[in-house]
Protein backbone atom coordinates (compact mmCIF):
# COMPACT_ATOMS: atom_id res chain seq x y z
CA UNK A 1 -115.42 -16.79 -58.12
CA UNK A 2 -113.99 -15.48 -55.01
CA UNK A 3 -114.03 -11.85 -53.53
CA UNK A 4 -111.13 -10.19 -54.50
CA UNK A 5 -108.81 -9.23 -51.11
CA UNK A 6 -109.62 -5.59 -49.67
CA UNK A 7 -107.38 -3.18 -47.38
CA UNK A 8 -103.98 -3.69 -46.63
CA UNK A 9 -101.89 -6.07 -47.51
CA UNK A 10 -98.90 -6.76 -45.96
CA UNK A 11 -95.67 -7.18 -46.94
CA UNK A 12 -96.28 -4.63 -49.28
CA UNK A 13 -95.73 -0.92 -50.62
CA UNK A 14 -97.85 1.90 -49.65
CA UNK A 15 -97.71 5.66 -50.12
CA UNK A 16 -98.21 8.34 -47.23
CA UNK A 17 -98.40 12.00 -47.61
CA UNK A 18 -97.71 14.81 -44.92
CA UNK A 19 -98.89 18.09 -44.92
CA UNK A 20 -97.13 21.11 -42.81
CA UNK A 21 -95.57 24.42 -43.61
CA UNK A 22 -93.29 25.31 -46.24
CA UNK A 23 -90.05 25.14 -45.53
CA UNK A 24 -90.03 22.79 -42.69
CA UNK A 25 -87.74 20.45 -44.43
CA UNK A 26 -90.69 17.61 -45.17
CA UNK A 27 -88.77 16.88 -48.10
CA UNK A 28 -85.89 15.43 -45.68
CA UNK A 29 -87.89 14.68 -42.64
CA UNK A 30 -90.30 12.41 -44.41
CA UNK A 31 -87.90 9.76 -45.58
CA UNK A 32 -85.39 10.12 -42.55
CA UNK A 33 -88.45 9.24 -40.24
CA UNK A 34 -89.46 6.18 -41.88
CA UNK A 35 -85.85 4.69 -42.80
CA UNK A 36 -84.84 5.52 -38.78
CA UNK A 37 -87.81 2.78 -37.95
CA UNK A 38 -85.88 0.27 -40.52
CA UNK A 39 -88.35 0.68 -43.42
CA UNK A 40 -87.23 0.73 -46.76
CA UNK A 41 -88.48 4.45 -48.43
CA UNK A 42 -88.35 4.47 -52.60
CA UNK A 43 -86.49 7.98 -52.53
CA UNK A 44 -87.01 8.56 -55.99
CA UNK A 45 -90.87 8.31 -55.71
CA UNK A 46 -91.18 11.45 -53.61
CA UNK A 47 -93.09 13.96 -54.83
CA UNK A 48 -94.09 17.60 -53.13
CA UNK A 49 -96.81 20.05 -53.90
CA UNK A 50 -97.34 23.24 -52.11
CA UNK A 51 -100.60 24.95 -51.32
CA UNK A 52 -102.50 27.39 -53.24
CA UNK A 53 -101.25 30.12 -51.37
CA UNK A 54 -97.55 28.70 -50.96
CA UNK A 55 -97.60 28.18 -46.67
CA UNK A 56 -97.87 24.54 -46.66
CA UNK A 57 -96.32 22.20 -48.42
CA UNK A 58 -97.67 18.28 -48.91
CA UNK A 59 -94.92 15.47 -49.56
CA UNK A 60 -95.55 12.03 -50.67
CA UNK A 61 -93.60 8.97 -50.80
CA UNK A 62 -93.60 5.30 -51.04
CA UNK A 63 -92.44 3.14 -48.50
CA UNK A 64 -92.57 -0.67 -47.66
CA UNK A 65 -93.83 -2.60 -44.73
CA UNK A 66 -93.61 -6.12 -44.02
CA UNK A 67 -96.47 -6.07 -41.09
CA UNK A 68 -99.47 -4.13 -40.06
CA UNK A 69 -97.25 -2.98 -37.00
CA UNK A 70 -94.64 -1.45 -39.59
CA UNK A 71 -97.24 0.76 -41.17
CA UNK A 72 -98.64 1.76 -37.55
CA UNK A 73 -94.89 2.71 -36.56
CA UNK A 74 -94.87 4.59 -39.45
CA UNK A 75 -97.86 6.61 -39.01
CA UNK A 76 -97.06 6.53 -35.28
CA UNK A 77 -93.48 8.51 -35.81
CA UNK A 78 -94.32 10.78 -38.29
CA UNK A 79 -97.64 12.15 -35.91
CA UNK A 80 -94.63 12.89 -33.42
CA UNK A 81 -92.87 14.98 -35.70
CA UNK A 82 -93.54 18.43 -35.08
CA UNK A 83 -92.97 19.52 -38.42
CA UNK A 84 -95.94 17.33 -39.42
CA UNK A 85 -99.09 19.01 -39.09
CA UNK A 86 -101.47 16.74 -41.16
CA UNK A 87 -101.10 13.04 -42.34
CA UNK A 88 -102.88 12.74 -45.57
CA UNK A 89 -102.44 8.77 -46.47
């Protein structure tokens, strides 16, 4: 019986979550991001969820990436957004 495969495996779909403060436009900046590097985003998977107290917000969405370096791009660009304080993936 073999091991069954562990980690990432690529091509595939994954789901990333940012965290930063409410009304910074995560909602738009999330998918934008990740499409502008050529990925294909699942718009209609995105979900949001704000804090306890209402400052931040957290949005998630599912994307696909055919490589390991896709999925590094795509951590890679959304750490330069400003808007994004926290990735939660």
């Amino acid at each position: 019986m073999s091991e069954p495969a562990r980690g990432f495996q690529f091509p595939g779909e994954f789901e990333i979550a940012v965290m930063g403060e409410a009304g910074a436009g995560l909602e738009q900046v999330l998918p934008d991001t990740l499409e502008a590097l050529g990925l294909t985003v699942f718009r209609d998977s995105l979900r949001t969820r704000p804090s306890s107290k209402g400052r931040f917000v957290s949005v998630t969405v599912r994307f696909e990436a055919q490589s390991r370096d896709d999925y590094n791009a795509a951590d890679g660009a959304l750490r330069a957004r400003p808007e994004v304080k926290w990735i939660l993936s």
